[in-house]
PDB file of N, CA and C in Angstrom:
ATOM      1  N   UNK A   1      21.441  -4.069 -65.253  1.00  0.00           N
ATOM      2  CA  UNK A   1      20.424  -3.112 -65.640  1.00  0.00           C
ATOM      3  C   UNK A   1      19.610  -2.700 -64.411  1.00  0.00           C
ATOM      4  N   UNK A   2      19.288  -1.487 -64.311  1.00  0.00           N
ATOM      5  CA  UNK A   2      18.580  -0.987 -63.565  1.00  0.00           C
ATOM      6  C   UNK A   2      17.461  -1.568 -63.023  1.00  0.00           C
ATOM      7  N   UNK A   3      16.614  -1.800 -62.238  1.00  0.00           N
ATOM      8  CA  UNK A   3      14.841  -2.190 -62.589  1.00  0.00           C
ATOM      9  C   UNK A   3      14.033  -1.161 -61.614  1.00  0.00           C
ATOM     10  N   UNK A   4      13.210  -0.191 -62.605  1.00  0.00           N
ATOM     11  CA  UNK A   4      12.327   0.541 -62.003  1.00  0.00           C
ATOM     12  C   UNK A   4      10.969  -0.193 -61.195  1.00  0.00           C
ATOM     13  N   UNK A   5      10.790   0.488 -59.872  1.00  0.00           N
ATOM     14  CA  UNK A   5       9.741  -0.641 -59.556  1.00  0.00           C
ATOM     15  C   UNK A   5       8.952   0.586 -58.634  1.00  0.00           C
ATOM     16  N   UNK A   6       7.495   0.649 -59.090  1.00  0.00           N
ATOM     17  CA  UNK A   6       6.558   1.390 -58.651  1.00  0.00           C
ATOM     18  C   UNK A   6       5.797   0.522 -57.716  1.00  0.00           C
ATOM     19  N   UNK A   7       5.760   0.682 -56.268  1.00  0.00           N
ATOM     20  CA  UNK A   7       5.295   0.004 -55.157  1.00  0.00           C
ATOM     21  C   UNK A   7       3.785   0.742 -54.350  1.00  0.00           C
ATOM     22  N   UNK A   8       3.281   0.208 -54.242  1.00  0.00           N
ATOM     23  CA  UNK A   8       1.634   1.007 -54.010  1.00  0.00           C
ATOM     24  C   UNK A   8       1.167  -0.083 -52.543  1.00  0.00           C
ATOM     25  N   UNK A   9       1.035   0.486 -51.398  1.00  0.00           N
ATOM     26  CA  UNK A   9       1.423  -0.245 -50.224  1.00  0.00           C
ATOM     27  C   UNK A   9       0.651   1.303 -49.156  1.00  0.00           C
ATOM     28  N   UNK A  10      -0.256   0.956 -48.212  1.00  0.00           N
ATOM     29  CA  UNK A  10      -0.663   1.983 -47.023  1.00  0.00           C
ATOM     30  C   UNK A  10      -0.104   1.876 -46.080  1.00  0.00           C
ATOM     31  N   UNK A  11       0.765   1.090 -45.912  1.00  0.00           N
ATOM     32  CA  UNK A  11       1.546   0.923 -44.483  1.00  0.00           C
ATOM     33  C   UNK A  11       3.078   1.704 -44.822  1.00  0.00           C
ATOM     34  N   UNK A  12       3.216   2.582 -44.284  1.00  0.00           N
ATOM     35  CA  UNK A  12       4.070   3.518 -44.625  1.00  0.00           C
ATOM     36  C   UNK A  12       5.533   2.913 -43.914  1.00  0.00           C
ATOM     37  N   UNK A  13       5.487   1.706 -43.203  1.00  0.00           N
ATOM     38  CA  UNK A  13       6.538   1.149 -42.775  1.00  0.00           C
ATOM     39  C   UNK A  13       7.247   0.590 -43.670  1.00  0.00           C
ATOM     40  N   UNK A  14       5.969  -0.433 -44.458  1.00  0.00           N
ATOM     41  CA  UNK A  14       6.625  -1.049 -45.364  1.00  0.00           C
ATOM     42  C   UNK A  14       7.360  -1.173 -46.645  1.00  0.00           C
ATOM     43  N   UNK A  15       6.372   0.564 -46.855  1.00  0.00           N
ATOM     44  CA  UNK A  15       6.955   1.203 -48.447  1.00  0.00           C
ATOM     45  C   UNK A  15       8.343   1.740 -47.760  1.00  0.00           C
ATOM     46  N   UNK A  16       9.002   2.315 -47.099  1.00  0.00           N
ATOM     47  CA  UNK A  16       9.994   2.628 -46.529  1.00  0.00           C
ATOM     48  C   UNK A  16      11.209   1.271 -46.501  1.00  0.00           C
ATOM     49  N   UNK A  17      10.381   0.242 -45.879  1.00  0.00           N
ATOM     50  CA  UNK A  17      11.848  -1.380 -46.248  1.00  0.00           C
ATOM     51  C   UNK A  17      11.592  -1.608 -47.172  1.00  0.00           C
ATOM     52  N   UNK A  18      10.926  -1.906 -47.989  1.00  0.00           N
ATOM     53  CA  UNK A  18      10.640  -1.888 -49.528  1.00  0.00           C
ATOM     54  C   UNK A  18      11.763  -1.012 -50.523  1.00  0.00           C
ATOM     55  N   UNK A  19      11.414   0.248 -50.254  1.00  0.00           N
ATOM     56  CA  UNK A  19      12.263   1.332 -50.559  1.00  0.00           C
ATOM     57  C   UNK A  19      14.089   1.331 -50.396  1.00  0.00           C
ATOM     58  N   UNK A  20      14.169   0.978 -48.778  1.00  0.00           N
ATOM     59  CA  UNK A  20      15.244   1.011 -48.788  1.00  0.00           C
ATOM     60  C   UNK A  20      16.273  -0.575 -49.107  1.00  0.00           C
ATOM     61  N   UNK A  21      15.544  -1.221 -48.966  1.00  0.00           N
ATOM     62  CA  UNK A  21      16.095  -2.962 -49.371  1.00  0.00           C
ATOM     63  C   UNK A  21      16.417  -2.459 -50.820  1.00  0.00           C
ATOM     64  N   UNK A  22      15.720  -2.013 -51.790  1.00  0.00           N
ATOM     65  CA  UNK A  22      15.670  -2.324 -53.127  1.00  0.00           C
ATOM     66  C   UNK A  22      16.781  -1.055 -53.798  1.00  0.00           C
ATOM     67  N   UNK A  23      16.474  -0.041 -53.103  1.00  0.00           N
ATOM     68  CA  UNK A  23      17.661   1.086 -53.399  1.00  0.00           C
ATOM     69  C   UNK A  23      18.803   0.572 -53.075  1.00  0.00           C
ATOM     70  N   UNK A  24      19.346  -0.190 -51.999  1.00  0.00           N
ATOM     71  CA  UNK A  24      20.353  -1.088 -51.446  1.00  0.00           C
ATOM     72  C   UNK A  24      20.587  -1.727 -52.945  1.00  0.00           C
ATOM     73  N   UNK A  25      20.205  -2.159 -53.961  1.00  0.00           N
ATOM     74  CA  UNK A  25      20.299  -3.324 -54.778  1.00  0.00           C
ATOM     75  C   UNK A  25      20.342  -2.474 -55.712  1.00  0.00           C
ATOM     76  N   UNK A  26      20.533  -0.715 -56.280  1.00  0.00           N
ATOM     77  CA  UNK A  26      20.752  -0.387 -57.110  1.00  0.00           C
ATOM     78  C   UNK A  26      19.296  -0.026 -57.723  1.00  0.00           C
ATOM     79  N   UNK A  27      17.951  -0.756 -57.732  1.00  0.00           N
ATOM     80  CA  UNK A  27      16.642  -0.398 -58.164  1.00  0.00           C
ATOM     81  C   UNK A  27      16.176   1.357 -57.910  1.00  0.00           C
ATOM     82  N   UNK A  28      15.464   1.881 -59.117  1.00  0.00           N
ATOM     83  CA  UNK A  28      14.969   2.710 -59.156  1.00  0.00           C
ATOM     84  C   UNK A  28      13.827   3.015 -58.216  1.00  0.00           C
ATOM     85  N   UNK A  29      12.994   3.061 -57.542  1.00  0.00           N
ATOM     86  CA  UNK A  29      11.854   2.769 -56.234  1.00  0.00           C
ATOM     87  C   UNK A  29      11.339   4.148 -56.356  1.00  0.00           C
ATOM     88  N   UNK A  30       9.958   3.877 -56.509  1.00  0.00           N
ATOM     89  CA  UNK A  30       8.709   4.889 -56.224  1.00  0.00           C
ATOM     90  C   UNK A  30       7.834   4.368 -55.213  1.00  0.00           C
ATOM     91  N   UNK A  31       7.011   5.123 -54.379  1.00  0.00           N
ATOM     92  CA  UNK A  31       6.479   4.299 -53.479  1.00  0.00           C
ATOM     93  C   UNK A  31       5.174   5.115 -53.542  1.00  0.00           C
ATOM     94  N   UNK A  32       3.724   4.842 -53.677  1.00  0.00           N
ATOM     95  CA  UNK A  32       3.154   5.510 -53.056  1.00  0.00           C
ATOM     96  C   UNK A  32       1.850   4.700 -52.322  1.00  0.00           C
ATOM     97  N   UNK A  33       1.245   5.449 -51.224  1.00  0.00           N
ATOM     98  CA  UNK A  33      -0.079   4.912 -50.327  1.00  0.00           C
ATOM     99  C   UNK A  33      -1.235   4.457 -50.562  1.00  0.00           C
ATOM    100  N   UNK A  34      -1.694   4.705 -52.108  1.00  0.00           N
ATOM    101  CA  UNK A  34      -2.836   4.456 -52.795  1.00  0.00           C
ATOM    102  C   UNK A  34      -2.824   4.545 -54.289  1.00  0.00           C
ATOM    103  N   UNK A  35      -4.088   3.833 -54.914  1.00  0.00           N
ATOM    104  CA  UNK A  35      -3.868   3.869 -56.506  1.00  0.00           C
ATOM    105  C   UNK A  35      -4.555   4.998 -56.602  1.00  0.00           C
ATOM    106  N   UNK A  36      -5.116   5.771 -55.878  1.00  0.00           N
ATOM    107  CA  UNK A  36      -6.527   6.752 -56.824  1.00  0.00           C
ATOM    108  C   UNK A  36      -5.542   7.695 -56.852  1.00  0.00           C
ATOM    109  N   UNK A  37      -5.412   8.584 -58.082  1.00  0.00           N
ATOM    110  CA  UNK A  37      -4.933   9.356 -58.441  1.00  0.00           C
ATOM    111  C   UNK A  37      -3.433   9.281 -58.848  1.00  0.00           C
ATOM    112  N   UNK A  38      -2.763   8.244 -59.011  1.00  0.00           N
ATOM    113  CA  UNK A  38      -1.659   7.975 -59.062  1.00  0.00           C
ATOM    114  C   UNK A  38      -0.984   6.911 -60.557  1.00  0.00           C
ATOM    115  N   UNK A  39      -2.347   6.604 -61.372  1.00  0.00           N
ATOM    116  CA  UNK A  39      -1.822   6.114 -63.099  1.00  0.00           C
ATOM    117  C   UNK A  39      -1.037   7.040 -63.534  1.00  0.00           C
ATOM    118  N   UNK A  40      -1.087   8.553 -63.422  1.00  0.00           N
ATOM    119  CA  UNK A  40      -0.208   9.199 -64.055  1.00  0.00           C
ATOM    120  C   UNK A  40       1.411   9.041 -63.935  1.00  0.00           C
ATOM    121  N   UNK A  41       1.769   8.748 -62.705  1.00  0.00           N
ATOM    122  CA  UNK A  41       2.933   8.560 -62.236  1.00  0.00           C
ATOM    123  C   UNK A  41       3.377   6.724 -63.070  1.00  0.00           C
ATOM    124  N   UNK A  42       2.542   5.835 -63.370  1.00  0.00           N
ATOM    125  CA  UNK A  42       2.852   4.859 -63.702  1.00  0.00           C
ATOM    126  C   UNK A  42       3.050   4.940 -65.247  1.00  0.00           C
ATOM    127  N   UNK A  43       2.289   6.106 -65.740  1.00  0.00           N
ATOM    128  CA  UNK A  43       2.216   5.669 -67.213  1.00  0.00           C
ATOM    129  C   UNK A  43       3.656   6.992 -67.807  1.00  0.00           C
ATOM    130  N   UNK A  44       4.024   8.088 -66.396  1.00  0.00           N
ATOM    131  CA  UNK A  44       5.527   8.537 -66.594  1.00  0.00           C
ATOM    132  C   UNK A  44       6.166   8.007 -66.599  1.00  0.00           C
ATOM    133  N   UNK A  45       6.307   7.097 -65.616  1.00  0.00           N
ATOM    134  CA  UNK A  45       7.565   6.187 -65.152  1.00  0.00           C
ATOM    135  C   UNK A  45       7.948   4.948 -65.868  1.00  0.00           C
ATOM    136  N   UNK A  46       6.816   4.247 -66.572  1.00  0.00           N
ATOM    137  CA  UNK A  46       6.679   3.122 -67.171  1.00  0.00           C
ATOM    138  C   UNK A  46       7.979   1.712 -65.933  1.00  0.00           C
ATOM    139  N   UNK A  47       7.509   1.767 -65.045  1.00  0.00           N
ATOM    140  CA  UNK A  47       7.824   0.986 -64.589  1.00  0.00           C
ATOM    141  C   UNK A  47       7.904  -0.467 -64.715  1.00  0.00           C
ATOM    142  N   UNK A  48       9.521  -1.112 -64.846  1.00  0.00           N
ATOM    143  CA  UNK A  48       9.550  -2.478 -64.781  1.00  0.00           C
ATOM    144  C   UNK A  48       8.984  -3.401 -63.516  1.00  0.00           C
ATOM    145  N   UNK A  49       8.112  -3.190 -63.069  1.00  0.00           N
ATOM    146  CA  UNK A  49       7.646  -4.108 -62.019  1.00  0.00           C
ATOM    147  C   UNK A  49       6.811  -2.813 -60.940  1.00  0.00           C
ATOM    148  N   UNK A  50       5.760  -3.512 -60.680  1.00  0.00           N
ATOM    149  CA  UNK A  50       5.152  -2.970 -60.285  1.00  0.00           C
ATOM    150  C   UNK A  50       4.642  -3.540 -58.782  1.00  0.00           C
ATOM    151  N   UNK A  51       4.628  -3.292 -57.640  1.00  0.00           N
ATOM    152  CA  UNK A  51       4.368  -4.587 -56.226  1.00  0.00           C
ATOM    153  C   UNK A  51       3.160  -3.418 -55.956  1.00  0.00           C
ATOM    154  N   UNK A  52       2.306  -4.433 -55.755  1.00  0.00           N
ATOM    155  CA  UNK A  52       0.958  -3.211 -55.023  1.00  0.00           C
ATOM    156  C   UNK A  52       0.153  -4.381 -53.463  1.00  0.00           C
ATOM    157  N   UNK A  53      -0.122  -4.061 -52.774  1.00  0.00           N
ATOM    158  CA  UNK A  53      -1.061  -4.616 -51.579  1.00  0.00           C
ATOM    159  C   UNK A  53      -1.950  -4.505 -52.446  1.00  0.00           C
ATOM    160  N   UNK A  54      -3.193  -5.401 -52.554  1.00  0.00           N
ATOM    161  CA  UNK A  54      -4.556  -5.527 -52.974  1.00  0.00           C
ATOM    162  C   UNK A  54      -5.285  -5.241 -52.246  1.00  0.00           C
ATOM    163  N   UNK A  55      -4.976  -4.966 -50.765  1.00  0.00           N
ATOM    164  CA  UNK A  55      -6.059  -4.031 -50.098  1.00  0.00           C
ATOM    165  C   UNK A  55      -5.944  -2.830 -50.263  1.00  0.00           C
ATOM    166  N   UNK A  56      -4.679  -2.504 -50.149  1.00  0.00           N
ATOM    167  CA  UNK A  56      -4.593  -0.806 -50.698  1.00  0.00           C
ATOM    168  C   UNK A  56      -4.977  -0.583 -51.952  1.00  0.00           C
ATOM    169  N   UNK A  57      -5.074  -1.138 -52.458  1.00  0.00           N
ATOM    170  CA  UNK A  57      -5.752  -0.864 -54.229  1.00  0.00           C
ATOM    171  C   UNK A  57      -7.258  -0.887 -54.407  1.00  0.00           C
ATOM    172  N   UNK A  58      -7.936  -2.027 -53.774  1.00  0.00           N
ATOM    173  CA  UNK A  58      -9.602  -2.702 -53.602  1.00  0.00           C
ATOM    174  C   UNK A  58     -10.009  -0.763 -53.115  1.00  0.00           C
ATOM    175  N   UNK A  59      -9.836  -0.068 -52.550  1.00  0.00           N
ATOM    176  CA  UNK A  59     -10.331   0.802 -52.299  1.00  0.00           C
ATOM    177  C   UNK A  59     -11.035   1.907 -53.487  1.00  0.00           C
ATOM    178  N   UNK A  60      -9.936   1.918 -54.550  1.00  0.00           N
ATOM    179  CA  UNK A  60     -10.171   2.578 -55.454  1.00  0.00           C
ATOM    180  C   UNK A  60     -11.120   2.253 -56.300  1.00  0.00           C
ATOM    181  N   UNK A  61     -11.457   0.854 -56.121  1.00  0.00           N
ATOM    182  CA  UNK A  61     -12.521   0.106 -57.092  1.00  0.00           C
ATOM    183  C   UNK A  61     -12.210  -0.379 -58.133  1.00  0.00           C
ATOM    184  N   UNK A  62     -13.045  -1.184 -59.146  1.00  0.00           N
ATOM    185  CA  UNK A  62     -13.040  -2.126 -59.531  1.00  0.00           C
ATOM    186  C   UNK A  62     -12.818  -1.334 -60.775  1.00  0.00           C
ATOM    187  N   UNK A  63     -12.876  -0.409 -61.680  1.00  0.00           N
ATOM    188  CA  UNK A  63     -12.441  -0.048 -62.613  1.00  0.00           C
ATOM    189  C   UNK A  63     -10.770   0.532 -62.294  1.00  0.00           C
ATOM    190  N   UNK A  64     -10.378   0.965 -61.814  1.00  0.00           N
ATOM    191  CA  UNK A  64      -9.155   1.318 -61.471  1.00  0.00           C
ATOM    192  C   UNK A  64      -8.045   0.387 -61.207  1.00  0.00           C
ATOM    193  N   UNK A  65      -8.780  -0.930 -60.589  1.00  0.00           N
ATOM    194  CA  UNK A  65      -7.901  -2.204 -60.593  1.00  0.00           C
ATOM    195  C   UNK A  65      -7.717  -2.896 -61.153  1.00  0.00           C
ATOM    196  N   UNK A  66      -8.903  -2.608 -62.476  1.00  0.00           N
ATOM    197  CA  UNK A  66      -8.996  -3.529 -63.377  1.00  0.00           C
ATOM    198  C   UNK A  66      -7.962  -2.537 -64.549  1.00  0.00           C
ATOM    199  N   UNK A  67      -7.661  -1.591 -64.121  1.00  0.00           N
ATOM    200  CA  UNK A  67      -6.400  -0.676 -65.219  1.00  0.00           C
ATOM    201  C   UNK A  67      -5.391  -1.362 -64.805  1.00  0.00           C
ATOM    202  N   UNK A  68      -5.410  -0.981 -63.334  1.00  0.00           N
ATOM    203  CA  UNK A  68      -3.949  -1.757 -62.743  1.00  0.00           C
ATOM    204  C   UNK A  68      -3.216  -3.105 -63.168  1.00  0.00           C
ATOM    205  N   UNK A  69      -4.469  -4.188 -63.434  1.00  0.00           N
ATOM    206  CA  UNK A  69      -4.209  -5.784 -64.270  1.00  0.00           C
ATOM    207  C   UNK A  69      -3.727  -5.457 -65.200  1.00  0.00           C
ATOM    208  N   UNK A  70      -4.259  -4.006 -66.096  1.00  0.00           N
ATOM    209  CA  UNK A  70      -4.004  -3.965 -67.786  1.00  0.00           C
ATOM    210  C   UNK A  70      -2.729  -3.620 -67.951  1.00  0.00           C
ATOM    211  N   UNK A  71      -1.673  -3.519 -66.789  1.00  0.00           N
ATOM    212  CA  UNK A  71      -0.618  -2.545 -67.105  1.00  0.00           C
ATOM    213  C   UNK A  71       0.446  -4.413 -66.860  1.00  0.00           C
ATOM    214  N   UNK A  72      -0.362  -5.032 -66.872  1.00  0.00           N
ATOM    215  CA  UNK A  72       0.494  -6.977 -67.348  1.00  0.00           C
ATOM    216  C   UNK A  72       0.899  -6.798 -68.364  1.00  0.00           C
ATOM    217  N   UNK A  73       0.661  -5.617 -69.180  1.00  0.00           N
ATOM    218  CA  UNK A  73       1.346  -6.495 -70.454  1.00  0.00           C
ATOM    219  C   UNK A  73       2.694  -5.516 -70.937  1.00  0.00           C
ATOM    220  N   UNK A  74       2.759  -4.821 -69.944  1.00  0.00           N
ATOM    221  CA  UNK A  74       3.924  -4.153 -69.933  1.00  0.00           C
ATOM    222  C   UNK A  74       4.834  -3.970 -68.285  1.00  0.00           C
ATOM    223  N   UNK A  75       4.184  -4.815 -67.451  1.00  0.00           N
ATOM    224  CA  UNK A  75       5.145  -5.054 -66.259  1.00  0.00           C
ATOM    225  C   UNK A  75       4.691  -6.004 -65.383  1.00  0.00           C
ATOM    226  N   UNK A  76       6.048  -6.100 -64.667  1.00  0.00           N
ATOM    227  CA  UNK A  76       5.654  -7.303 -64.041  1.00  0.00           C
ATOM    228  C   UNK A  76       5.087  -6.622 -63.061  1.00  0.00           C
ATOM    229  N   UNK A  77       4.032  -7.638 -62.278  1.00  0.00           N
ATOM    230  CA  UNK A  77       2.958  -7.274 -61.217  1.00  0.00           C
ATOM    231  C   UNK A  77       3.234  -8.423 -60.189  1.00  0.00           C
ATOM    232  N   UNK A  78       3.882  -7.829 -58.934  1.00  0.00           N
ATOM    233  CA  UNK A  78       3.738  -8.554 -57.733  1.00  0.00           C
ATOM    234  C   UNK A  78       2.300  -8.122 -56.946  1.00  0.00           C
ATOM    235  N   UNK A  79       1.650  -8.745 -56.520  1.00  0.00           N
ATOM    236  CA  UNK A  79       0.831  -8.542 -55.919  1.00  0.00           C
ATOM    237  C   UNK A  79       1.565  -9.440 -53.858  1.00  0.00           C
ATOM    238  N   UNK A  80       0.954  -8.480 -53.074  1.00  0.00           N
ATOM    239  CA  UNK A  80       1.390  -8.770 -51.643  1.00  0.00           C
ATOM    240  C   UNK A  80       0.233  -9.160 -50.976  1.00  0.00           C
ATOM    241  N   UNK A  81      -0.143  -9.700 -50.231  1.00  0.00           N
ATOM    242  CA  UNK A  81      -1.268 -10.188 -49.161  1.00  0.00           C
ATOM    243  C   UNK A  81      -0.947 -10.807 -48.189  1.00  0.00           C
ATOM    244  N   UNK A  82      -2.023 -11.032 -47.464  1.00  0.00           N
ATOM    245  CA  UNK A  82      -1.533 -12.677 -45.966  1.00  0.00           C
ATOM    246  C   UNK A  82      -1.641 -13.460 -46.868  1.00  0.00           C
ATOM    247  N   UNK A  83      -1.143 -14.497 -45.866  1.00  0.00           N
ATOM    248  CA  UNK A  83      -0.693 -15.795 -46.430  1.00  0.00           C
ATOM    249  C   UNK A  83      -2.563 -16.381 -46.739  1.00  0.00           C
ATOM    250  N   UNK A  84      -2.044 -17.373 -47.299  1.00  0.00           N
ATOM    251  CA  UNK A  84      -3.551 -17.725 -47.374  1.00  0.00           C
ATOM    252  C   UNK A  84      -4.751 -17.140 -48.949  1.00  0.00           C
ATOM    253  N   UNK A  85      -4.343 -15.743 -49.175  1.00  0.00           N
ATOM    254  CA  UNK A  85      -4.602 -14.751 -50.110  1.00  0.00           C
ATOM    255  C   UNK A  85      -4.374 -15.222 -51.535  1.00  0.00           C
ATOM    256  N   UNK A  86      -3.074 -16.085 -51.382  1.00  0.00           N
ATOM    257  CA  UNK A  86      -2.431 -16.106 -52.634  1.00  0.00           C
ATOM    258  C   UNK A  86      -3.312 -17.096 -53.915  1.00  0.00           C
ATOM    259  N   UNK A  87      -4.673 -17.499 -53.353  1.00  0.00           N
ATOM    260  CA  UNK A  87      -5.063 -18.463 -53.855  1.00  0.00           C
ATOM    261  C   UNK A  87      -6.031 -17.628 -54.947  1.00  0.00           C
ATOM    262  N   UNK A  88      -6.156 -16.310 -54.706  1.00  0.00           N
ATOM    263  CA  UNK A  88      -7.247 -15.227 -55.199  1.00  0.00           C
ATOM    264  C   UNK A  88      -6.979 -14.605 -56.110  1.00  0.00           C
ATOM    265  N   UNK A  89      -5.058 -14.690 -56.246  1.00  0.00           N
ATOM    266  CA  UNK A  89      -4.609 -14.060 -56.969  1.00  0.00           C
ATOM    267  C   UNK A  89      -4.910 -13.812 -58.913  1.00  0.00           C
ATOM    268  N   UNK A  90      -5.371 -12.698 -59.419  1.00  0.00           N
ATOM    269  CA  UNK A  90      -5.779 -12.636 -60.549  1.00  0.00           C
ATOM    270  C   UNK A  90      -4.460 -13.268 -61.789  1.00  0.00           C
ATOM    271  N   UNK A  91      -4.540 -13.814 -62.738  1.00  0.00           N
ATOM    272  CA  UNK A  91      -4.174 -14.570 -63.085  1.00  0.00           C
ATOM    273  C   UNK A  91      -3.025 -13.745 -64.419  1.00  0.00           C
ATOM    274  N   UNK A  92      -3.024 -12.528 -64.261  1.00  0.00           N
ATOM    275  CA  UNK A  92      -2.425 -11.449 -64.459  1.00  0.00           C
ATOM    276  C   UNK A  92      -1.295 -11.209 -63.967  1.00  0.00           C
ATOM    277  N   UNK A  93      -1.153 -11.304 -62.605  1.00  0.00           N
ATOM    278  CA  UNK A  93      -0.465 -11.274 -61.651  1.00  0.00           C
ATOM    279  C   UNK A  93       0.887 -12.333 -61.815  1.00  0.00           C
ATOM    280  N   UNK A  94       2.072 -11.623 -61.758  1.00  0.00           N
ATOM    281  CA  UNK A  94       2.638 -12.724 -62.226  1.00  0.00           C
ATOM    282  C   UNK A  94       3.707 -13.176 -60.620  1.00  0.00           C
ATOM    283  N   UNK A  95       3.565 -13.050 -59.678  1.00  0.00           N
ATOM    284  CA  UNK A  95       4.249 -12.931 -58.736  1.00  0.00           C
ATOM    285  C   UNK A  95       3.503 -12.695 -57.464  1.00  0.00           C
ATOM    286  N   UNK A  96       3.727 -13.389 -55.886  1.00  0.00           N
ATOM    287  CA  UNK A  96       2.963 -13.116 -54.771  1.00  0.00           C
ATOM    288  C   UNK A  96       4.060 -13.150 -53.689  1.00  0.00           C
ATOM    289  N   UNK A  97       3.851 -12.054 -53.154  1.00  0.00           N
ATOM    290  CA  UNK A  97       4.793 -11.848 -51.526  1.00  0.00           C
ATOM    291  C   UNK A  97       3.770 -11.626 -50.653  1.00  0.00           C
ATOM    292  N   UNK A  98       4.044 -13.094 -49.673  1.00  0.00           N
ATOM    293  CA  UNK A  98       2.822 -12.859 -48.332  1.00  0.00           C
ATOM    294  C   UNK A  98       3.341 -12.068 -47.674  1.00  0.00           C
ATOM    295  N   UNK A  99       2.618 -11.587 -46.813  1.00  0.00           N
ATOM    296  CA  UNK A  99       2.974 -11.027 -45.184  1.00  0.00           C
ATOM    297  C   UNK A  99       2.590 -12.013 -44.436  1.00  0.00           C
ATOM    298  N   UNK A 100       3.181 -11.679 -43.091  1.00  0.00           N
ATOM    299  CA  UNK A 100       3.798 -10.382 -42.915  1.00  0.00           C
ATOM    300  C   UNK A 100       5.128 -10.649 -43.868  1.00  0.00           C
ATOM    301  N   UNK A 101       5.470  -9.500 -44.417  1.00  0.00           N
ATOM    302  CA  UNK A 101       6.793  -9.143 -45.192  1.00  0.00           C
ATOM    303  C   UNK A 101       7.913  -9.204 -44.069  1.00  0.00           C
ATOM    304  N   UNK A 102       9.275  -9.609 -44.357  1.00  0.00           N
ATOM    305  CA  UNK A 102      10.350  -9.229 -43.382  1.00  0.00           C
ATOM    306  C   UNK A 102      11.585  -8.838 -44.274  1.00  0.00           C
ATOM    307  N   UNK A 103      12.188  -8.130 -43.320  1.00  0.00           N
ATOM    308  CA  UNK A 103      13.026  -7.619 -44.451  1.00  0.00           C
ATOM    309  C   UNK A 103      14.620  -8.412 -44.691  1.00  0.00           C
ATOM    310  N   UNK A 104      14.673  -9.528 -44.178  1.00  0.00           N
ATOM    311  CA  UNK A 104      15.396 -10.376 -44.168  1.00  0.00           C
ATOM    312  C   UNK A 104      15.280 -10.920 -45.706  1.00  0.00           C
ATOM    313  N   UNK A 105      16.587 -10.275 -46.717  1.00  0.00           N
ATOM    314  CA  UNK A 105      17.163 -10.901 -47.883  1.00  0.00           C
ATOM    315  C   UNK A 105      15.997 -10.423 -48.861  1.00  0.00           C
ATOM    316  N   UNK A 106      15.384  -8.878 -48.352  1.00  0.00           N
ATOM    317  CA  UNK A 106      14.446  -8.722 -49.169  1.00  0.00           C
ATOM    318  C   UNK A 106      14.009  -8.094 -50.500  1.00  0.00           C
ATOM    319  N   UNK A 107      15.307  -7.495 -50.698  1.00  0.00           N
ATOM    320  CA  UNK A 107      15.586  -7.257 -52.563  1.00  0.00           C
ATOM    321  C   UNK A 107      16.072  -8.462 -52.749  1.00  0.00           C
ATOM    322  N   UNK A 108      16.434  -9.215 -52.140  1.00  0.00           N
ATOM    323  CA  UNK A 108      17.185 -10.446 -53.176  1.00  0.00           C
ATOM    324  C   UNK A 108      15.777 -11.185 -53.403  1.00  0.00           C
ATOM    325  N   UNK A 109      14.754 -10.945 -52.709  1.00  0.00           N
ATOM    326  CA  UNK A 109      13.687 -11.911 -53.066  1.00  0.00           C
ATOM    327  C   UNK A 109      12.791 -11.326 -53.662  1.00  0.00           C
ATOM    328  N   UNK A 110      12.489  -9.868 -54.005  1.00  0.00           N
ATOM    329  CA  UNK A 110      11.782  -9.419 -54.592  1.00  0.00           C
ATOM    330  C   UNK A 110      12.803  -9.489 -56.361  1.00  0.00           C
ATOM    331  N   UNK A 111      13.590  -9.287 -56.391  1.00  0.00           N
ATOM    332  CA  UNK A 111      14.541  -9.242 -57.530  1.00  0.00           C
ATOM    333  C   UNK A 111      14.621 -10.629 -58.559  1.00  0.00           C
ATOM    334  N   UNK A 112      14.303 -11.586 -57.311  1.00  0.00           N
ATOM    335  CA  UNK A 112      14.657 -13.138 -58.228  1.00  0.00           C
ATOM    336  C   UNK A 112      12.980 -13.062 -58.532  1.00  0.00           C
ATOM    337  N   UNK A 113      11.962 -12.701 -58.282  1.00  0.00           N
ATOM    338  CA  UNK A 113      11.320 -12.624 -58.756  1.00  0.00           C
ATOM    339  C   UNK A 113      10.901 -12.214 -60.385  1.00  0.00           C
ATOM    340  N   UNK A 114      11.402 -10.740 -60.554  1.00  0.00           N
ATOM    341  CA  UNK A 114      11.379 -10.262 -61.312  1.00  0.00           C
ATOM    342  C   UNK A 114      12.325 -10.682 -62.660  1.00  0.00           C
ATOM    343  N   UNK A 115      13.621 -11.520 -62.530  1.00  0.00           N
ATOM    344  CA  UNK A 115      14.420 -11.621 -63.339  1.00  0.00           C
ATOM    345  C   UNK A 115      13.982 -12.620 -64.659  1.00  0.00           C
TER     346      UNK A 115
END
């Protein structure tokens, strides 16, 4: 089966290996730089998994991130940070990929996640 996965990431390097690791693996991949203005695209797409940076998101604020948690009960939510981060993680969250990210085996590790 397919798995759609909507990725929300400001480092335009990383949505790009992100992108291309996971297209490699057959995944559907949306990528975009920020949450503000961009629920519409999540609530088209209804995405199976969702990976967002929490710094790229914290920008939009605290009502907007707190939509972003609400969308747990219909996908899975990786959340990404430094190492160290993972201890903050909202309890929503069902999944954590530190950075730095590498792209060594990196749909296979975003994927066993999700399964």
């Amino acid at each position: 089966m397919v798995k759609r996965v909507f990725y929300i990431e400001k480092e335009k390097f990383l949505r790009s290996m992100f992108e291309l690791a996971l297209r490699a693996k057959k995944a559907e991949v949306y990528t975009v730089e920020t949450l503000e203005d961009n629920f519409y695209l999540i609530e088209d797409l209804k995405p199976e998994v969702i990976i967002f940076d929490l710094e790229s998101c914290q920008s939009a604020g605290p009502e907007a991130m707190e939509k972003l948690l609400s969308y747990s009960k219909t996908s899975h939510l990786v959340q990404t940070g430094v190492v160290g981060s993972e201890n903050t993680v909202d309890p929503r969250v069902k999944s954590f990929l530190a950075k730095p990210i590498v792209a060594h085996n990196l749909a296979e590790r975003v994927l066993s996640l999700i399964d």
